[in-house]
N, C-alpha and C. Protein backbone atom coordinates (compact mmCIF):
# COMPACT_ATOMS: atom_id res chain seq x y z
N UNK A 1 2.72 -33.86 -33.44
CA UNK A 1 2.86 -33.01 -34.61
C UNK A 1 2.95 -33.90 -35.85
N UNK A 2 2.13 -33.25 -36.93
CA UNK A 2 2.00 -34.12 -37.82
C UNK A 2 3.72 -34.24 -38.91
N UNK A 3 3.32 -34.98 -40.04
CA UNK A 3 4.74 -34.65 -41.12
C UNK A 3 4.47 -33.19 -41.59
N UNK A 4 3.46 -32.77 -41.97
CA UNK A 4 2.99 -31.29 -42.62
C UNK A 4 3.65 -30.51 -41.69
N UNK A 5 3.28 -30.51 -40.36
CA UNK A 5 3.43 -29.39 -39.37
C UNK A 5 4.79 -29.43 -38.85
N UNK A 6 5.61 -30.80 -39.70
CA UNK A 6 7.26 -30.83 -39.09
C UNK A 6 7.73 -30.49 -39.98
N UNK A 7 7.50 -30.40 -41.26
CA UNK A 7 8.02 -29.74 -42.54
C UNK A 7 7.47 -28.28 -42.22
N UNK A 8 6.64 -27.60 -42.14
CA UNK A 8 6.23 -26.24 -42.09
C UNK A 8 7.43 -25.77 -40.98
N UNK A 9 7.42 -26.41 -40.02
CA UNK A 9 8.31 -26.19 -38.35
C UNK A 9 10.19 -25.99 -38.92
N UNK A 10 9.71 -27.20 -40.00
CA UNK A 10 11.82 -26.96 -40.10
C UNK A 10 11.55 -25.71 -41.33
N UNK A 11 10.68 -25.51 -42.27
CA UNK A 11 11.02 -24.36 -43.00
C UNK A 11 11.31 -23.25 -42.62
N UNK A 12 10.37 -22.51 -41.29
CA UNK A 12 10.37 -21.23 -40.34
C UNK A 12 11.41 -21.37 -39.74
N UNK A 13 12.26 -22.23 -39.28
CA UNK A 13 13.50 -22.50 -38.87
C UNK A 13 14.36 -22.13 -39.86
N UNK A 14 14.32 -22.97 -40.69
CA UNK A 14 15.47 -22.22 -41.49
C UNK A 14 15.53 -20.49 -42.02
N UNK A 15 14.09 -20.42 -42.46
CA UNK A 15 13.68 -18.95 -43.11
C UNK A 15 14.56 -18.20 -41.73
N UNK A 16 14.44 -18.32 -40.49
CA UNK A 16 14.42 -17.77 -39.45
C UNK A 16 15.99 -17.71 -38.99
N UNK A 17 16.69 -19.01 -39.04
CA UNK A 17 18.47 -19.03 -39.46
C UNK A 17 18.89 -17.83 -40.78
N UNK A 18 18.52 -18.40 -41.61
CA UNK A 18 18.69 -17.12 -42.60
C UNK A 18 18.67 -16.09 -42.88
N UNK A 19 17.51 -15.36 -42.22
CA UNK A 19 17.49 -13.62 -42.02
C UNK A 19 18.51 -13.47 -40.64
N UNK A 20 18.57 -13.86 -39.67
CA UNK A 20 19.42 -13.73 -38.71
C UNK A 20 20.93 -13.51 -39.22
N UNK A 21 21.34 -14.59 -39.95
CA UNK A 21 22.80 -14.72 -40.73
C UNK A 21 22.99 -13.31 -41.78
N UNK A 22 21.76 -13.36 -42.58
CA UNK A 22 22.21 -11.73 -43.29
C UNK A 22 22.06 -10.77 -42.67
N UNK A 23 21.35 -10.25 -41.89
CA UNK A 23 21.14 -9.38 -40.91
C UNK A 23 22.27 -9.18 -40.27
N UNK A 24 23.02 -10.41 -39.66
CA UNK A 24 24.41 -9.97 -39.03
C UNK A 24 25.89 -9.86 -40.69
N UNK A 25 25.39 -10.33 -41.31
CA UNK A 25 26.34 -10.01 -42.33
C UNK A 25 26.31 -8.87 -42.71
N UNK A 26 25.12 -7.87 -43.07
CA UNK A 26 24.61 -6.90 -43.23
C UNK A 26 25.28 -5.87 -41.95
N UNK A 27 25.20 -6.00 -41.05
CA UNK A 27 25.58 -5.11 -40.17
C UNK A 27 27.31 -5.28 -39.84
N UNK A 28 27.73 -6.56 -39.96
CA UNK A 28 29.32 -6.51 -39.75
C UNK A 28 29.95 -5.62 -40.92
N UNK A 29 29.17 -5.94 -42.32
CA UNK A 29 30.34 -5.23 -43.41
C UNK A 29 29.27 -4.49 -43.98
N UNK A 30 29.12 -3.07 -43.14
CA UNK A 30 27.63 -2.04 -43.90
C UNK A 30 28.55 -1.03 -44.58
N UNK A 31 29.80 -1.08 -44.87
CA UNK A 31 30.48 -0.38 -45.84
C UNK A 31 30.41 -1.03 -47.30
N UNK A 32 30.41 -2.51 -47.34
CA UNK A 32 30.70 -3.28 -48.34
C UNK A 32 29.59 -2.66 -49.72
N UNK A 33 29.22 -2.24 -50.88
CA UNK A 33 28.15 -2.15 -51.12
C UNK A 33 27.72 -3.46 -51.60
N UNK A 34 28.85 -4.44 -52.05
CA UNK A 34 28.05 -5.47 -52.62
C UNK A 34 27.56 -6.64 -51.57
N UNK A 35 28.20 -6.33 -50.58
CA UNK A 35 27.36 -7.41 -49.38
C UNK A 35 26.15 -6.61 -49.28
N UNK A 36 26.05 -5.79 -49.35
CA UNK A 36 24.53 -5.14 -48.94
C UNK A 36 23.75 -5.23 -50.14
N UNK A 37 23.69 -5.15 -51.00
CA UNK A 37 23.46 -5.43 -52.40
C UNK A 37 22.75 -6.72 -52.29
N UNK A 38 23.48 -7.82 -52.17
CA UNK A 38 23.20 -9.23 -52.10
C UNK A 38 22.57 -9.11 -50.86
N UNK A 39 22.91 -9.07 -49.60
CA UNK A 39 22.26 -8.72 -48.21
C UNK A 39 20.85 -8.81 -48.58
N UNK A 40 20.43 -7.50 -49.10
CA UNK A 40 19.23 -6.94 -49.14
C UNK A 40 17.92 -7.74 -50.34
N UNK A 41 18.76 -8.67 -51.25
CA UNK A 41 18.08 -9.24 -52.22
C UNK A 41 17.98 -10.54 -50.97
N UNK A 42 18.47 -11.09 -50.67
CA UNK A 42 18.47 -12.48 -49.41
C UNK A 42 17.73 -12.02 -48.70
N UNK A 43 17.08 -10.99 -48.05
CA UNK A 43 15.79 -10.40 -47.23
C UNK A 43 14.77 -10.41 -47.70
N UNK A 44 14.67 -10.04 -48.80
CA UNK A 44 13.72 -9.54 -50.05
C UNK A 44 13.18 -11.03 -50.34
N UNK A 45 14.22 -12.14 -50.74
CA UNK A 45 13.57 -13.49 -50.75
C UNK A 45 13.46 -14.77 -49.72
N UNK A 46 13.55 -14.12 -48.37
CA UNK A 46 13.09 -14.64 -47.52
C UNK A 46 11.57 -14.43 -46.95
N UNK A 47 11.38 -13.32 -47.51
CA UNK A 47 10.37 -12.93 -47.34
C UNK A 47 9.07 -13.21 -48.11
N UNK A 48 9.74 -13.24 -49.23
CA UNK A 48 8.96 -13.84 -50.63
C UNK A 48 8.77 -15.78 -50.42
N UNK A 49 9.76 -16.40 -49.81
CA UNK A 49 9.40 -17.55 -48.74
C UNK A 49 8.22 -18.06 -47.64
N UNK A 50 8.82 -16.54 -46.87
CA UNK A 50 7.63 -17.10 -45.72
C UNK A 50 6.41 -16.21 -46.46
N UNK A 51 6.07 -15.31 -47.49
CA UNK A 51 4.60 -15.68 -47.74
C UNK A 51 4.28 -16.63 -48.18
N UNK A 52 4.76 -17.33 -49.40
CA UNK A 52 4.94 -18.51 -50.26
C UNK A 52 4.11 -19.82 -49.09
N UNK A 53 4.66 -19.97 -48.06
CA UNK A 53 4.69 -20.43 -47.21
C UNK A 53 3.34 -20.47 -45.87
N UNK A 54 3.17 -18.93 -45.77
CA UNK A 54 1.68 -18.26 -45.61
C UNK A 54 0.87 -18.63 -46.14
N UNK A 55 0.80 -18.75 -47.53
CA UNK A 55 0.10 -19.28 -48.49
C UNK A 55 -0.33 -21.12 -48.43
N UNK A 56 0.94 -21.55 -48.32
CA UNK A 56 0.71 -22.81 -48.47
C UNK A 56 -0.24 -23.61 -46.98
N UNK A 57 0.41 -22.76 -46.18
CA UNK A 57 -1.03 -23.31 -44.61
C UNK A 57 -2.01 -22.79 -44.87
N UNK A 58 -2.37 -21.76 -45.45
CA UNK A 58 -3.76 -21.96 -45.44
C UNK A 58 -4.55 -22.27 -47.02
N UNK A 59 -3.74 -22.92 -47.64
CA UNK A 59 -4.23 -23.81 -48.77
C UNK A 59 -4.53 -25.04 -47.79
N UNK A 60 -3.80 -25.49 -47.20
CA UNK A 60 -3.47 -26.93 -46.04
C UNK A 60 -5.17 -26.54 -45.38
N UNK A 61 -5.09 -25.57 -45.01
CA UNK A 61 -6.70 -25.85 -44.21
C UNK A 61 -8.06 -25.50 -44.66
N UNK A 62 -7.72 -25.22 -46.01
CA UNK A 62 -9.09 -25.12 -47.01
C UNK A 62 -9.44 -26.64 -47.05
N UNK A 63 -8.82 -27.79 -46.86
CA UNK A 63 -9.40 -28.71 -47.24
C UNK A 63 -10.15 -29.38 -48.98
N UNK A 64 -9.39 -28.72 -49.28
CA UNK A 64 -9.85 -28.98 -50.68
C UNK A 64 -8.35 -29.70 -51.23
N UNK A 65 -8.66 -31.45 -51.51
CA UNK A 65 -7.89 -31.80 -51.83
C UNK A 65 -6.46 -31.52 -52.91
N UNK A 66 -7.30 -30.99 -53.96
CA UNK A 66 -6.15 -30.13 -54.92
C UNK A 66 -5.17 -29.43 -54.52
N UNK A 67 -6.22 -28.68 -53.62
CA UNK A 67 -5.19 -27.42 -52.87
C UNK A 67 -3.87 -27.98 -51.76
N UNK A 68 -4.21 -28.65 -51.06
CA UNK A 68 -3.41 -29.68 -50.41
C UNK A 68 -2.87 -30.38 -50.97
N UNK A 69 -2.70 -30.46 -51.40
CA UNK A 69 -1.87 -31.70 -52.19
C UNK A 69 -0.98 -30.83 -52.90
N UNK A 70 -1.10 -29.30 -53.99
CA UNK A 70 -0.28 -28.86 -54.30
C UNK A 70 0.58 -27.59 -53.05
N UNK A 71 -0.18 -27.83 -52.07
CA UNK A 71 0.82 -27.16 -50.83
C UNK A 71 1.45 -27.80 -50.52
N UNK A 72 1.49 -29.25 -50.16
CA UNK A 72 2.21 -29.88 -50.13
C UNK A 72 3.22 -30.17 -50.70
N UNK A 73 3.10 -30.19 -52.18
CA UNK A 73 4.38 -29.85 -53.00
C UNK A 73 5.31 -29.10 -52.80
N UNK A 74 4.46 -27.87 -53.14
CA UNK A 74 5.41 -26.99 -52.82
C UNK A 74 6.13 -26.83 -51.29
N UNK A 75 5.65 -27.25 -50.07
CA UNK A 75 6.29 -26.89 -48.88
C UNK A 75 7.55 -28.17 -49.26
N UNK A 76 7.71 -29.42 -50.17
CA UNK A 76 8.60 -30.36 -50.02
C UNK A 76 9.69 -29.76 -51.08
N UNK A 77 9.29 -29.05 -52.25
CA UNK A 77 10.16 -28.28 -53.25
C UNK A 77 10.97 -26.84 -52.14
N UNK A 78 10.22 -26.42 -51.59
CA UNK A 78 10.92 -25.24 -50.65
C UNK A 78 12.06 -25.56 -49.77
N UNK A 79 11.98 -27.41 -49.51
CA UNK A 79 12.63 -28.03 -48.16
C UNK A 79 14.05 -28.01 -49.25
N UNK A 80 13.93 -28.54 -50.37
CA UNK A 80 14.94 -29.56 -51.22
C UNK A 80 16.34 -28.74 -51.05
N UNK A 81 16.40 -27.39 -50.69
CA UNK A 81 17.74 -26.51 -50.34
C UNK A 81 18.56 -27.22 -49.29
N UNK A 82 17.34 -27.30 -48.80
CA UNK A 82 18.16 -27.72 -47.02
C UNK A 82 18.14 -29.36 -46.71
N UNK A 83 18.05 -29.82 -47.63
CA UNK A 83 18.34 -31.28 -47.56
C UNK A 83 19.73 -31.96 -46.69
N UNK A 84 20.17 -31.51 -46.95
CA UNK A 84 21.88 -31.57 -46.09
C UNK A 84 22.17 -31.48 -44.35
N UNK A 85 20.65 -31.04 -44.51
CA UNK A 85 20.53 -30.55 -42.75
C UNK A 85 20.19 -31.90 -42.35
N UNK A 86 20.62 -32.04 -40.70
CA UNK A 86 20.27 -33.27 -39.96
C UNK A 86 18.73 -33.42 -39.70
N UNK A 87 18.15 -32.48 -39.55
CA UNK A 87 16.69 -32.53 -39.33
C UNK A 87 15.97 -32.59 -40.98
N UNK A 88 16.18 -32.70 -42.00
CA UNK A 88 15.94 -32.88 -42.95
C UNK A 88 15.48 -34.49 -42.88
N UNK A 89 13.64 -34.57 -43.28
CA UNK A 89 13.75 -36.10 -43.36
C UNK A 89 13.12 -36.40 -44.49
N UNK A 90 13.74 -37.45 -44.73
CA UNK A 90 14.08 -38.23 -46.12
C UNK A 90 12.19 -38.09 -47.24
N UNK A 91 11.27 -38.07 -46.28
CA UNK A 91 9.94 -38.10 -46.67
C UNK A 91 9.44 -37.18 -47.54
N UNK A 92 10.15 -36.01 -46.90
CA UNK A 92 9.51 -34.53 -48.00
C UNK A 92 10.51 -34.35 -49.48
N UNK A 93 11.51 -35.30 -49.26
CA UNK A 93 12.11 -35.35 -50.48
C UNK A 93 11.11 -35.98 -51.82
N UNK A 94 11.03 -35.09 -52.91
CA UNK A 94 10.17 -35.67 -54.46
C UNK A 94 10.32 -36.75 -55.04
């Protein structure tokens, strides 16, 4: 697996930790309105992620250098949250 396809691999991981975590936050306190409030905006931009993300693989396999190169960006700007994580490697950092 390449660096591209281990950066794409830890993003869906995380995107994928994340809806799981609100989803169960969402359902432990479904009285709360402002956990659901926030809940439902954290869904809303996970989602807005993994297209972001959709987007950026298949910029990656147009082959058109520009385009690659700014997918690439952006999949290393998307990582910079989760920097703190152990699987976070030092490469996709800007």
């Amino acid at each position: 697996m390449d660096d591209t396809a281990k950066l794409i691999d830890f993003l869906c991981t995380r995107l994928d930790d994340e809806y799981e975590d609100t989803k169960t936050d969402l359902e432990c306190q479904a009285d709360d309105a402002g956990i659901q409030r926030y809940g439902s905006r954290t869904l809303r931009d996970i989602e807005a992620k993994r297209r972001t993300l959709a987007r950026c693989q298949e910029e990656m396999l147009s082959g058109i250098p520009r385009l690659v190169h700014f997918a690439t960006q952006t999949l290393k700007e998307m990582a910079l949250p989760y920097a703190n994580y152990g699987s976070y490697r030092p490469e996709w950092r800007l």
